[in-house]
C-alpha atoms as a PDB file:
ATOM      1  CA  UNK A   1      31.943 -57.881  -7.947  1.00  0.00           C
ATOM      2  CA  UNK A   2      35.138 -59.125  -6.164  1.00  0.00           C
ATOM      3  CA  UNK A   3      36.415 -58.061  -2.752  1.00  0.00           C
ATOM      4  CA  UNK A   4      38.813 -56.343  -4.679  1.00  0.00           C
ATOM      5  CA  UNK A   5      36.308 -54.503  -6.526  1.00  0.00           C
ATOM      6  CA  UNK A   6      34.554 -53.484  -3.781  1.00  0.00           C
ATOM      7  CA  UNK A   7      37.149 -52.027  -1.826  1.00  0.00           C
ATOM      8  CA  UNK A   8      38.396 -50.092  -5.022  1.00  0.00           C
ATOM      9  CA  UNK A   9      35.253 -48.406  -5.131  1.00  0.00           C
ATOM     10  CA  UNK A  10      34.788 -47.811  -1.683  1.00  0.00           C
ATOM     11  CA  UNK A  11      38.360 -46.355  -1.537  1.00  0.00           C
ATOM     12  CA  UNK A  12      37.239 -44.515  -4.788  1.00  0.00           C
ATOM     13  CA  UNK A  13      34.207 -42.764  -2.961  1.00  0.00           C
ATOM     14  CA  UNK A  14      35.629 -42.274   0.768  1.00  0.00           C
ATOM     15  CA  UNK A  15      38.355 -40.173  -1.781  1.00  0.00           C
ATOM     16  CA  UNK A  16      35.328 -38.651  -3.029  1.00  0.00           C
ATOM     17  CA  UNK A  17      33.807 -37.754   0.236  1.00  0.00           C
ATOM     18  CA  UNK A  18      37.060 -36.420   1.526  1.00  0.00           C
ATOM     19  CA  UNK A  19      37.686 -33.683  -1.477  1.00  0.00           C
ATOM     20  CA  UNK A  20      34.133 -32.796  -1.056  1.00  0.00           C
ATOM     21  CA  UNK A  21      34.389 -32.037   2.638  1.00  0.00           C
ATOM     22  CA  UNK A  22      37.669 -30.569   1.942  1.00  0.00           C
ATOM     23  CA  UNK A  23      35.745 -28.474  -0.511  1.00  0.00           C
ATOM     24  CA  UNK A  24      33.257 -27.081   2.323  1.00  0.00           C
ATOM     25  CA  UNK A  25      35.505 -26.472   4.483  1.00  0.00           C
ATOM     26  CA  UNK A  26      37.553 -24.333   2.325  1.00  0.00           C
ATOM     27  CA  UNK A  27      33.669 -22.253   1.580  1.00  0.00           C
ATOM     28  CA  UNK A  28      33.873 -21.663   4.982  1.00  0.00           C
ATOM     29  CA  UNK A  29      36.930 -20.486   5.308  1.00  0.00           C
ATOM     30  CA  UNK A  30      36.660 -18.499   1.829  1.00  0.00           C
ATOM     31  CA  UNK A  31      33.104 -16.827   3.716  1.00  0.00           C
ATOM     32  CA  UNK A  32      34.726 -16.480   7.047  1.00  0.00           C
ATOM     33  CA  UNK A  33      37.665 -14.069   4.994  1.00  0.00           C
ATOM     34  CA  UNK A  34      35.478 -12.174   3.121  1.00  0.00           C
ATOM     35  CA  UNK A  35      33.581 -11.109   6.179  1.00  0.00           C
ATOM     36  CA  UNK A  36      36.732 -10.329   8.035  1.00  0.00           C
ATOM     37  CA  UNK A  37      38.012  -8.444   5.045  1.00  0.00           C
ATOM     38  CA  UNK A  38      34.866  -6.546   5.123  1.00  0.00           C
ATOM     39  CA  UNK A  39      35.122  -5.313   8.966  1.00  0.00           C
ATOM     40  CA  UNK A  40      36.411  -1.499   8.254  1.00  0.00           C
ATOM     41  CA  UNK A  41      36.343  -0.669  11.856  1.00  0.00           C
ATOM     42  CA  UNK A  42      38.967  -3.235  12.313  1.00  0.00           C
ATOM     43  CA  UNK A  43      43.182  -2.811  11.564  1.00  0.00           C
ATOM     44  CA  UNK A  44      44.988  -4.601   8.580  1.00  0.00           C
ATOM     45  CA  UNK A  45      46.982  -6.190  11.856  1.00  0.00           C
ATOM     46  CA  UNK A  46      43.287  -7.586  13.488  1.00  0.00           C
ATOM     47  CA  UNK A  47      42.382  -8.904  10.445  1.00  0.00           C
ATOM     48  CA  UNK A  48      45.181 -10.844   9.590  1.00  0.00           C
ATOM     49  CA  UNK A  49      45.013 -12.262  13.085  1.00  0.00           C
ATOM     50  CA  UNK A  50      41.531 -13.321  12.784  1.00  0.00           C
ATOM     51  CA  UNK A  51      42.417 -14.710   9.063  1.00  0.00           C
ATOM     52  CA  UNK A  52      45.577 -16.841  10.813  1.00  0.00           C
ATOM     53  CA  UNK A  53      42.948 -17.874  13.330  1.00  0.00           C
ATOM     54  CA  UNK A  54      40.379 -19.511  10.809  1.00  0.00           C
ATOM     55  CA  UNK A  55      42.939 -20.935   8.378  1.00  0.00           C
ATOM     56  CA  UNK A  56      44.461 -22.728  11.336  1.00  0.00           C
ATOM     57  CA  UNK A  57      41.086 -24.256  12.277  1.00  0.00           C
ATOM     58  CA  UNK A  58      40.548 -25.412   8.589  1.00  0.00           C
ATOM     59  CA  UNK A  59      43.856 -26.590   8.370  1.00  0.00           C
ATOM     60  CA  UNK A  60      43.142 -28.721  11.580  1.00  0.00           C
ATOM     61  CA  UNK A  61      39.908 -29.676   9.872  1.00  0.00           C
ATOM     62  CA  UNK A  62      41.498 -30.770   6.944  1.00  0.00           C
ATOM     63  CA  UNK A  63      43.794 -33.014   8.474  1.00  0.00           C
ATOM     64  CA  UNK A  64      41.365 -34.490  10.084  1.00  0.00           C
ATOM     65  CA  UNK A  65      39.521 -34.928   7.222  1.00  0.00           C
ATOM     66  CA  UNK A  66      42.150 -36.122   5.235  1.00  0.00           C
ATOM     67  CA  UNK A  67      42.953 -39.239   8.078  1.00  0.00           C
ATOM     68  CA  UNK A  68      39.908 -40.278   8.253  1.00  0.00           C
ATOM     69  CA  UNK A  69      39.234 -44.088   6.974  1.00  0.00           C
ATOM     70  CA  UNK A  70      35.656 -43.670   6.686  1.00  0.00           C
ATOM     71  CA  UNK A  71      32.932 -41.793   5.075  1.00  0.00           C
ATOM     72  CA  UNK A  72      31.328 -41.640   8.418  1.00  0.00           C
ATOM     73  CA  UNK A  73      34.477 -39.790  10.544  1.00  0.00           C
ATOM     74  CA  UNK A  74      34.940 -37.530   7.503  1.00  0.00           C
ATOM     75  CA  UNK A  75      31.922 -36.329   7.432  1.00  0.00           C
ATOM     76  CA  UNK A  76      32.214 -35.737  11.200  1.00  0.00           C
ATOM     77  CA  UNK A  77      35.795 -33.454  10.894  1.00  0.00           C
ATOM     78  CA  UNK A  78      33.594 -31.708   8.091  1.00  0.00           C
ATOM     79  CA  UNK A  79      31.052 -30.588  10.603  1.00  0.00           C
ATOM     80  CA  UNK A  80      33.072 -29.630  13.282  1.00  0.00           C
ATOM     81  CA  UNK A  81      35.650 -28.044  10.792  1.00  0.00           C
ATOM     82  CA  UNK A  82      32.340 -25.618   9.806  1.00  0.00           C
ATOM     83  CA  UNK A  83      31.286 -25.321  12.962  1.00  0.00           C
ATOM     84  CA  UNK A  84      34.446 -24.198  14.197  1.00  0.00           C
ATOM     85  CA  UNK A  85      35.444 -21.731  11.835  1.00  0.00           C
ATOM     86  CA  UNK A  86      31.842 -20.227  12.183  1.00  0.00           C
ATOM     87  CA  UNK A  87      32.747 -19.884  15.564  1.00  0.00           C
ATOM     88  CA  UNK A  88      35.427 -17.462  14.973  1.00  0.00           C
ATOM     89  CA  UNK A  89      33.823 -14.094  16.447  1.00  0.00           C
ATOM     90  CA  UNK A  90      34.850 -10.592  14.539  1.00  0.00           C
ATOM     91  CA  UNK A  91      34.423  -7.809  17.119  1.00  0.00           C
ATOM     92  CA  UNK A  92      32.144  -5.453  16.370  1.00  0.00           C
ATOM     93  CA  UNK A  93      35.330  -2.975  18.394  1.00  0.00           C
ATOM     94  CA  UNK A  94      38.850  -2.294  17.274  1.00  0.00           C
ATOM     95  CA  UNK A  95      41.070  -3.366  19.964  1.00  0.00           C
ATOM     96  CA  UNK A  96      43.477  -1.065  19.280  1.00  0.00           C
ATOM     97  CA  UNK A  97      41.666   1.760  18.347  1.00  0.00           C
ATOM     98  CA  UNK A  98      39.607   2.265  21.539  1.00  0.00           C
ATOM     99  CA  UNK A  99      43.007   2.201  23.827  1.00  0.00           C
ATOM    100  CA  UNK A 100      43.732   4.333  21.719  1.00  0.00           C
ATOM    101  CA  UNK A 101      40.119   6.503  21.879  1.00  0.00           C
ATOM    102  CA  UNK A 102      40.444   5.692  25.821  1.00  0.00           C
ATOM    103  CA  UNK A 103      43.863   7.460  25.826  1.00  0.00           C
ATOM    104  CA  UNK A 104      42.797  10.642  23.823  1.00  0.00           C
ATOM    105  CA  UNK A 105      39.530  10.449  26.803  1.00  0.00           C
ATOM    106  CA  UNK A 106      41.781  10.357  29.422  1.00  0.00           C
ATOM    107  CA  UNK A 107      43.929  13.217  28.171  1.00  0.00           C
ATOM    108  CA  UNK A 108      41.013  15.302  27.710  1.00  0.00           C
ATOM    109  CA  UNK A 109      39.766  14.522  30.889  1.00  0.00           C
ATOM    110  CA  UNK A 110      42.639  15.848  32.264  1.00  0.00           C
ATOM    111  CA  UNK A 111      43.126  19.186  30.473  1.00  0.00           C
ATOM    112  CA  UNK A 112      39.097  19.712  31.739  1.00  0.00           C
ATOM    113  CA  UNK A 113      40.736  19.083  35.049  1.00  0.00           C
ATOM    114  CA  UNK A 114      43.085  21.802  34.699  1.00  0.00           C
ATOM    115  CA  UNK A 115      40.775  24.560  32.934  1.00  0.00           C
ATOM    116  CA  UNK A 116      38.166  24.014  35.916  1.00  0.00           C
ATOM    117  CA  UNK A 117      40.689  24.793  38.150  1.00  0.00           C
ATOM    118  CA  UNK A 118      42.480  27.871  37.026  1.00  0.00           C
ATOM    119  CA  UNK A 119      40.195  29.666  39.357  1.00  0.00           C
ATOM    120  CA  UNK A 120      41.525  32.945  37.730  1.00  0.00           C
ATOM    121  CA  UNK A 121      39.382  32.598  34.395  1.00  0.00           C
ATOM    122  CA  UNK A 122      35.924  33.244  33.841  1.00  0.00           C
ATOM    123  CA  UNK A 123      32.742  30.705  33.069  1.00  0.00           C
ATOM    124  CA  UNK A 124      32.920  31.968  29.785  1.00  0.00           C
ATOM    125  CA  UNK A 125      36.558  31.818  29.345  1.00  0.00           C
ATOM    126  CA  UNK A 126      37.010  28.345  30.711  1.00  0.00           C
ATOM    127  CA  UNK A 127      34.569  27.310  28.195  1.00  0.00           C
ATOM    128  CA  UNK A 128      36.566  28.132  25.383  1.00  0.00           C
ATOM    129  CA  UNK A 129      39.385  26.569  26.450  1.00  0.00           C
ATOM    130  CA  UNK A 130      37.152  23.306  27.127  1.00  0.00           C
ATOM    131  CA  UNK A 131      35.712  23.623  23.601  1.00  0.00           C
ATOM    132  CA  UNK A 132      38.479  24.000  21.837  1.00  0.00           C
ATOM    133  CA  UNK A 133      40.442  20.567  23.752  1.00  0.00           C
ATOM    134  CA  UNK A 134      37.075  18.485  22.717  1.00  0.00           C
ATOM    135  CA  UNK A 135      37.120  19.849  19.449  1.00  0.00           C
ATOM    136  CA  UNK A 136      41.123  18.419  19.191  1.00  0.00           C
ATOM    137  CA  UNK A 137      39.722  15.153  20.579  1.00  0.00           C
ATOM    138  CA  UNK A 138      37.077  14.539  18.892  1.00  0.00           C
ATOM    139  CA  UNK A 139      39.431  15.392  15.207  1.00  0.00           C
ATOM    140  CA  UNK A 140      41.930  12.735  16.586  1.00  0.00           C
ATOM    141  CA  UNK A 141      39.017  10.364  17.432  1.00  0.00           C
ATOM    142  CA  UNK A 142      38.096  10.165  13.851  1.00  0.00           C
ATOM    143  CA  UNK A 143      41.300  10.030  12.612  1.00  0.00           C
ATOM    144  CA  UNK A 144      41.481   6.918  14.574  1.00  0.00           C
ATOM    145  CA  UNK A 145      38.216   5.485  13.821  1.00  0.00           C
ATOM    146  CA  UNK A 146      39.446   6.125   9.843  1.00  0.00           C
ATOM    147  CA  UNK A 147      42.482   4.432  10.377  1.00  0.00           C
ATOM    148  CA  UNK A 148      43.446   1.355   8.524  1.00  0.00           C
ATOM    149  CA  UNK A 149      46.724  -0.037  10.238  1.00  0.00           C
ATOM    150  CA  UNK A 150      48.343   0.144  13.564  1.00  0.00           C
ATOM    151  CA  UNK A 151      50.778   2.626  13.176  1.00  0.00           C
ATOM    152  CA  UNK A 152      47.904   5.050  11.868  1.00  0.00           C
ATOM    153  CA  UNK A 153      46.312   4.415  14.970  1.00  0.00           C
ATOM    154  CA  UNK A 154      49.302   5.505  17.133  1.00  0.00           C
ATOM    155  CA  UNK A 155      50.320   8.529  15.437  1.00  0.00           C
ATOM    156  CA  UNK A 156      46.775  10.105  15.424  1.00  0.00           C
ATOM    157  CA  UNK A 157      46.801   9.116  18.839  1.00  0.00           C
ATOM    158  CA  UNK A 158      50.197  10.723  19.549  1.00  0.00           C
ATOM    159  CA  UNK A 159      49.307  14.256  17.300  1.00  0.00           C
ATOM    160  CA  UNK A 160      45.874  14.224  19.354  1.00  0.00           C
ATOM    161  CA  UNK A 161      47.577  13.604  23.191  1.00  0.00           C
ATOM    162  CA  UNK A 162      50.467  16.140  21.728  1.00  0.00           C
ATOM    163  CA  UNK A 163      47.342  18.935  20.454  1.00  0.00           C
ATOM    164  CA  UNK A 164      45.702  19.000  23.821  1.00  0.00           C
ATOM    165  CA  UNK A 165      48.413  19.200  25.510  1.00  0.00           C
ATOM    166  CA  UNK A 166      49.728  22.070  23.737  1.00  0.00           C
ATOM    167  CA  UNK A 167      46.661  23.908  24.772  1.00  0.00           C
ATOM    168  CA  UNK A 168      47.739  26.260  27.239  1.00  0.00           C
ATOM    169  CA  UNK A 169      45.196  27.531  30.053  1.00  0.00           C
ATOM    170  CA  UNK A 170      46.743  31.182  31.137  1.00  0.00           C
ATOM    171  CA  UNK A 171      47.856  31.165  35.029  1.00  0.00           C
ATOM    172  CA  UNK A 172      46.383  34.673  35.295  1.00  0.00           C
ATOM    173  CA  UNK A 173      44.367  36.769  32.924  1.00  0.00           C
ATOM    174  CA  UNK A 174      44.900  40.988  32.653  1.00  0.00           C
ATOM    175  CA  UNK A 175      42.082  42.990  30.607  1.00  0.00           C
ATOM    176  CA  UNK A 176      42.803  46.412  29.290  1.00  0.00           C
ATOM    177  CA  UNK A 177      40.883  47.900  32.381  1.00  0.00           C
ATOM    178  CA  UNK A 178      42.863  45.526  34.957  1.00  0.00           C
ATOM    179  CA  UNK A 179      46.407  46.815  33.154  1.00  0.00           C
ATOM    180  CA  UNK A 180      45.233  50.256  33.985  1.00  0.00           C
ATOM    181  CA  UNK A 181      44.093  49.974  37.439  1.00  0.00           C
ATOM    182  CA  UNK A 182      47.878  48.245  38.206  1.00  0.00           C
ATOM    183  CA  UNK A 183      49.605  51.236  36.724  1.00  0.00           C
ATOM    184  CA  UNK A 184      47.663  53.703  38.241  1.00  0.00           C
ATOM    185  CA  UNK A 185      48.072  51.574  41.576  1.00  0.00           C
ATOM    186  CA  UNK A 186      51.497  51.416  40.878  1.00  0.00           C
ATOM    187  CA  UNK A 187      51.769  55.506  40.594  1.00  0.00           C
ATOM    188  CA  UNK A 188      50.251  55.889  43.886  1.00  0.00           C
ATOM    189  CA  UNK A 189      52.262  53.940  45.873  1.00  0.00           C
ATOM    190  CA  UNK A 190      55.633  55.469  44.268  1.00  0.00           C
ATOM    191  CA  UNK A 191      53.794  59.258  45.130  1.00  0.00           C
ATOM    192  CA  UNK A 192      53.310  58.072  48.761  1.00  0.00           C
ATOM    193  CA  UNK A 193      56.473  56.400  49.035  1.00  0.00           C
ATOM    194  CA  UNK A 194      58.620  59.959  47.429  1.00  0.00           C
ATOM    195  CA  UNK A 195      56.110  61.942  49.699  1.00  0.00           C
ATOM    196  CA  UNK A 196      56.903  59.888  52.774  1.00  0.00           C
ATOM    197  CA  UNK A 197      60.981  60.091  51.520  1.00  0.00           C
ATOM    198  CA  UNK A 198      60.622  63.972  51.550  1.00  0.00           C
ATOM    199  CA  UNK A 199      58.964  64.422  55.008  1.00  0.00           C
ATOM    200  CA  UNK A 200      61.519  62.037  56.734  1.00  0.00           C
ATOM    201  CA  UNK A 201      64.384  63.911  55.342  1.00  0.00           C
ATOM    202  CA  UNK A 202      62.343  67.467  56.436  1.00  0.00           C
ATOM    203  CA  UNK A 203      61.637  65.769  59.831  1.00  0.00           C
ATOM    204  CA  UNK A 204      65.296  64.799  60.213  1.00  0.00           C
ATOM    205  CA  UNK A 205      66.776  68.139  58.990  1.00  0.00           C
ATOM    206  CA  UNK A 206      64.789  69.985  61.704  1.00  0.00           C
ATOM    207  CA  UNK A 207      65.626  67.302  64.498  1.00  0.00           C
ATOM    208  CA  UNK A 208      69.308  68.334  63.212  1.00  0.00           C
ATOM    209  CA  UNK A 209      69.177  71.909  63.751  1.00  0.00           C
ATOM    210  CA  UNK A 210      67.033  71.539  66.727  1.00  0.00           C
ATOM    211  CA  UNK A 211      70.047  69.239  68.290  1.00  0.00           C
ATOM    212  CA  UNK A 212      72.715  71.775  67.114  1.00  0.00           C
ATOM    213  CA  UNK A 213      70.895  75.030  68.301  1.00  0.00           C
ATOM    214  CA  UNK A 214      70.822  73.011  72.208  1.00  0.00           C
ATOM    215  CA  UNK A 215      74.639  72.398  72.074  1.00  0.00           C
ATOM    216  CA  UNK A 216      75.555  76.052  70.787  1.00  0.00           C
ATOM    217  CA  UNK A 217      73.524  78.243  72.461  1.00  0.00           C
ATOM    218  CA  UNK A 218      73.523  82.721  71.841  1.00  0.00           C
ATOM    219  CA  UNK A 219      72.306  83.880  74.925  1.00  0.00           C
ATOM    220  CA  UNK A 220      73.269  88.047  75.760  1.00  0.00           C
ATOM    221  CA  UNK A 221      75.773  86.908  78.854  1.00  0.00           C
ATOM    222  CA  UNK A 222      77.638  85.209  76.288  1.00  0.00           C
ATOM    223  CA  UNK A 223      78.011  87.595  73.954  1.00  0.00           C
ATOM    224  CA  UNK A 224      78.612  89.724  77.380  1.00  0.00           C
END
């Protein structure tokens, strides 16, 4: 065959090599989609980030692929076009979601905070309260967790901050037997205080006539 020939068909199967590599690098990519696809625990938002990120590396790989002038250098952008895009890590953790999970945490913490301190409650009583701000967390948790976009991350994040919140731990608690004991308290001191009223005004009215009896004395020489 001519020289002609021969670098027809050597053009003919570099060509060749290219769409083949071309071809394997797209499988990769293709592979490297389905597997982000299939991360739940992960936002339509992270996915599509991690998606950009491999179809930019087999784009680069491509190119690469697609200048090379020799079997030899395509096959080598093939390789490290795979190897790259295999590279790509998917976290096994939503970003977002567990800022938000820390934030519903931290919330919670606090609101513990708070119920531990209102020294006016009982063991008992303060464990309600504590109960029923971890049962609001932990409902807002998995709304997160089940969440399939950013925004439905925030606002279960948002409703769960706002529920705990809204829990209110009383500044003083009154039983029944604690209302009655006040009242009765409360009737006692008004008794002592009218008492204490009446004997000041008897005390006084006595000083009064005691004062007025010194100044106007009826002795017999008077009378005389």
């Amino acid at each position: 065959p001519s020289n002609n020939d021969q670098t027809n068909t050597d053009q003919i199967t570099l060509e060749q090599d290219k769409n083949q590599a071309i071809d394997s690098i797209n499988n990769s990519l293709n592979n490297k989609v389905s597997e982000i696809n299939n991360a739940s625990h992960l936002t339509n938002e992270e996915k599509q980030n991690l998606i950009d990120q491999a179809t930019a590396v087999a784009d680069k790989a491509k190119e690469a692929i697609n200048n090379a002038s020799t079997s030899e250098e395509v096959e080598d952008a093939k390789n490290k076009g795979i190897e790259a895009i295999d590279k790509i890590v998917i976290p096994s953790n939503s970003t977002s979601k567990q800022e938000a999970i820390n934030t519903i945490d931290n919330v919670l913490k606090d609101k513990i905070k708070d119920i531990n301190n209102a020294s006016n409650l009982s063991n008992k009583e303060k464990q309600n309260l504590i109960d029923q701000a971890t049962a609001v967390a932990d409902k807002a948790k998995e709304a997160i967790n089940n969440a399939t976009d950013a925004t439905t991350v925030k606002n279960a994040m948002d409703q769960g901050v706002e529920r705990i919140n809204s829990i209110k731990v009383p500044n003083k608690v009154i039983s029944k037997k604690d209302t009655s004991q006040n009242s009765n308290d409360v009737n006692q001191v008004e008794k002592t205080h009218t008492s204490s009223h009446a004997n000041r005004k008897r005390v006084t009215k006595e000083s009064n006539s005691t004062s007025l009896n010194a100044q106007n004395p009826k002795s017999d020489s008077n009378l005389n």
